[in-house]
Protein backbone atom coordinates (compact mmCIF):
# COMPACT_ATOMS: atom_id res chain seq x y z
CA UNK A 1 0.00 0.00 0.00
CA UNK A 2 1.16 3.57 -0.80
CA UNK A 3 1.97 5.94 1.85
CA UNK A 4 -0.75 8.14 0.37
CA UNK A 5 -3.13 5.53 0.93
CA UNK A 6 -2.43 4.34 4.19
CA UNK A 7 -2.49 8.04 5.83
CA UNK A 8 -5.40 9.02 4.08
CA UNK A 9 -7.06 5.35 5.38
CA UNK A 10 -5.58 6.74 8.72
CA UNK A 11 -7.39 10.25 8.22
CA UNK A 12 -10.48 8.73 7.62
CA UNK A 13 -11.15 6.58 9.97
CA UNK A 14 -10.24 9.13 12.58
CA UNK A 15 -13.23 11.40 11.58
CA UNK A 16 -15.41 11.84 14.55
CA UNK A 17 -19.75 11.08 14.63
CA UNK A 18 -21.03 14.62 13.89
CA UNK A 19 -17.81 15.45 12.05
CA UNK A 20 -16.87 15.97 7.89
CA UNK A 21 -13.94 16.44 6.52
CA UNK A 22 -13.00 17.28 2.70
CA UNK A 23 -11.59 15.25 -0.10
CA UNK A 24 -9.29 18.45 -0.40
CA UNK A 25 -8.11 18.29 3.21
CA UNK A 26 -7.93 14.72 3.43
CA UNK A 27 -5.53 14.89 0.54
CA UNK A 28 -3.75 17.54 1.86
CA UNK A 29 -3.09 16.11 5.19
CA UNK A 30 -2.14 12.65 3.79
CA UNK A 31 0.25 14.47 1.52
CA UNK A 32 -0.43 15.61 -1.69
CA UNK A 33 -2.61 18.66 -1.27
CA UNK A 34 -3.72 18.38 -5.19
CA UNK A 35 -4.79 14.37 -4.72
CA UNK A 36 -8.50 15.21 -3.57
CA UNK A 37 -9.80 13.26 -6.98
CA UNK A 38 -7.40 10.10 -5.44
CA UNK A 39 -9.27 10.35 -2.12
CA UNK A 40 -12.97 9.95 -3.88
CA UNK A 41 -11.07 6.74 -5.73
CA UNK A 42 -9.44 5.62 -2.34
CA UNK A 43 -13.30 5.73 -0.36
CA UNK A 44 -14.63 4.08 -3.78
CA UNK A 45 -12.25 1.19 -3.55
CA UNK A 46 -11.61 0.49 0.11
CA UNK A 47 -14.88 1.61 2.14
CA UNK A 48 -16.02 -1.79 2.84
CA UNK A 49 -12.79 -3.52 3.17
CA UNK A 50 -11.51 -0.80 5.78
CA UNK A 51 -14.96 -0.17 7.38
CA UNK A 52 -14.37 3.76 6.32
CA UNK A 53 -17.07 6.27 7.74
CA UNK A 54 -17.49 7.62 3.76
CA UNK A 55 -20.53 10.02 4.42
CA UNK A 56 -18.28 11.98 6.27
CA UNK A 57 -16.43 13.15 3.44
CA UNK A 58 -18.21 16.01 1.66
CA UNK A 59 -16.59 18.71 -0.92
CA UNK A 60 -14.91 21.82 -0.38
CA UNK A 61 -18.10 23.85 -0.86
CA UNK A 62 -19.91 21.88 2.15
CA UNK A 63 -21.86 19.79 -0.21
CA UNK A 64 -22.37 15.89 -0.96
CA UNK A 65 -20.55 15.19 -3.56
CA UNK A 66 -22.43 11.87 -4.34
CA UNK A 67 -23.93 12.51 -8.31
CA UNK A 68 -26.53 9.38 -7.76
CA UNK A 69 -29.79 10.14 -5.77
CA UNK A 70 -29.56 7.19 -3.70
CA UNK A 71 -25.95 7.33 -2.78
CA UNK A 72 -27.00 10.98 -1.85
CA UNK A 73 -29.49 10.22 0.03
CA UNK A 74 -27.68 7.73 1.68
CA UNK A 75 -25.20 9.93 2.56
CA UNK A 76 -27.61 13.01 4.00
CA UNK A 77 -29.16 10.93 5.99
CA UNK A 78 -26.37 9.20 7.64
CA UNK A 79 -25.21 12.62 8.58
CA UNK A 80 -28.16 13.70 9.49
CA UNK A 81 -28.33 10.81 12.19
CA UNK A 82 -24.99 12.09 13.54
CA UNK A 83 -26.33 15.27 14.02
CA UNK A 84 -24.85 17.45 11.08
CA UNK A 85 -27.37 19.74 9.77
CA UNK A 86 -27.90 20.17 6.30
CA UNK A 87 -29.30 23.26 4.65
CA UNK A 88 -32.68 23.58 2.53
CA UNK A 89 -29.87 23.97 -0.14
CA UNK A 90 -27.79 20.79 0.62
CA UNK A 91 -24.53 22.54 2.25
CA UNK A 92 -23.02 21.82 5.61
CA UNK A 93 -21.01 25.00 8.03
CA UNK A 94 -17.79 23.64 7.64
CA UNK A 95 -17.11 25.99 10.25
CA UNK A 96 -19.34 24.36 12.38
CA UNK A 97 -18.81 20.56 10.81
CA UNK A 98 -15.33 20.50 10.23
CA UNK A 99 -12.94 18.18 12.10
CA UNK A 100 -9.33 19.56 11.87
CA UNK A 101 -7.13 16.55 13.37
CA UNK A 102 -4.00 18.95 13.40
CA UNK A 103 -5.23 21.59 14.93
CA UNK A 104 -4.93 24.00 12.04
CA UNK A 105 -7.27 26.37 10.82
CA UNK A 106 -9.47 24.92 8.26
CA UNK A 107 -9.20 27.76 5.26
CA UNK A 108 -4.90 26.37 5.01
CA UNK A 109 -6.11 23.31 3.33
């Protein structure tokens, strides 16, 4: 497995319930800040076989990223159940949302 992969496995299963985190900052933090496209391949792939919390990944805009309407769906309302509140529009306050493992602020990814 590629270092890449393994820290961004890492990342992801280190999301807290309640929490989201973006492809974008997931890349960033597992090293290659332009490798947010490799993180939606990495949650494709590997969700099941590492037991990956996937619905807490969401785009940089605060949105679900998820093009079919039952993965979306999926997704919102596993989220929901944690406690994130979605807007009438479908964004999430990733100032509110947004788990920073490193302690930096959130706009540096």
């Amino acid at each position: 497995m590629q270092p890449f992969t393994r820290k961004a496995i890492e990342i992801i299963q280190g999301i807290p319930a309640g929490s989201v985190m973006t492809y974008g900052q997931i890349a960033a933090l597992a090293g290659n800040p332009r490798g947010a496209r490799q993180v939606v391949r990495l949650l494709h792939s590997l969700s099941k076989n590492y037991q990956l919390p996937w619905h807490r990944i969401i785009n940089a805009k605060g949105e679900i990223g998820i093009p079919d309407e039952e993965g979306r769906s999926t997704q919102l309302y596993l989220l929901q159940q944690e406690g994130v509140e979605v807007s009438l529009h479908g964004r999430i306050d990733l100032n509110k949302y947004r788990f920073c493992p490193d302690g930096r602020e959130a706009d540096t990814y």
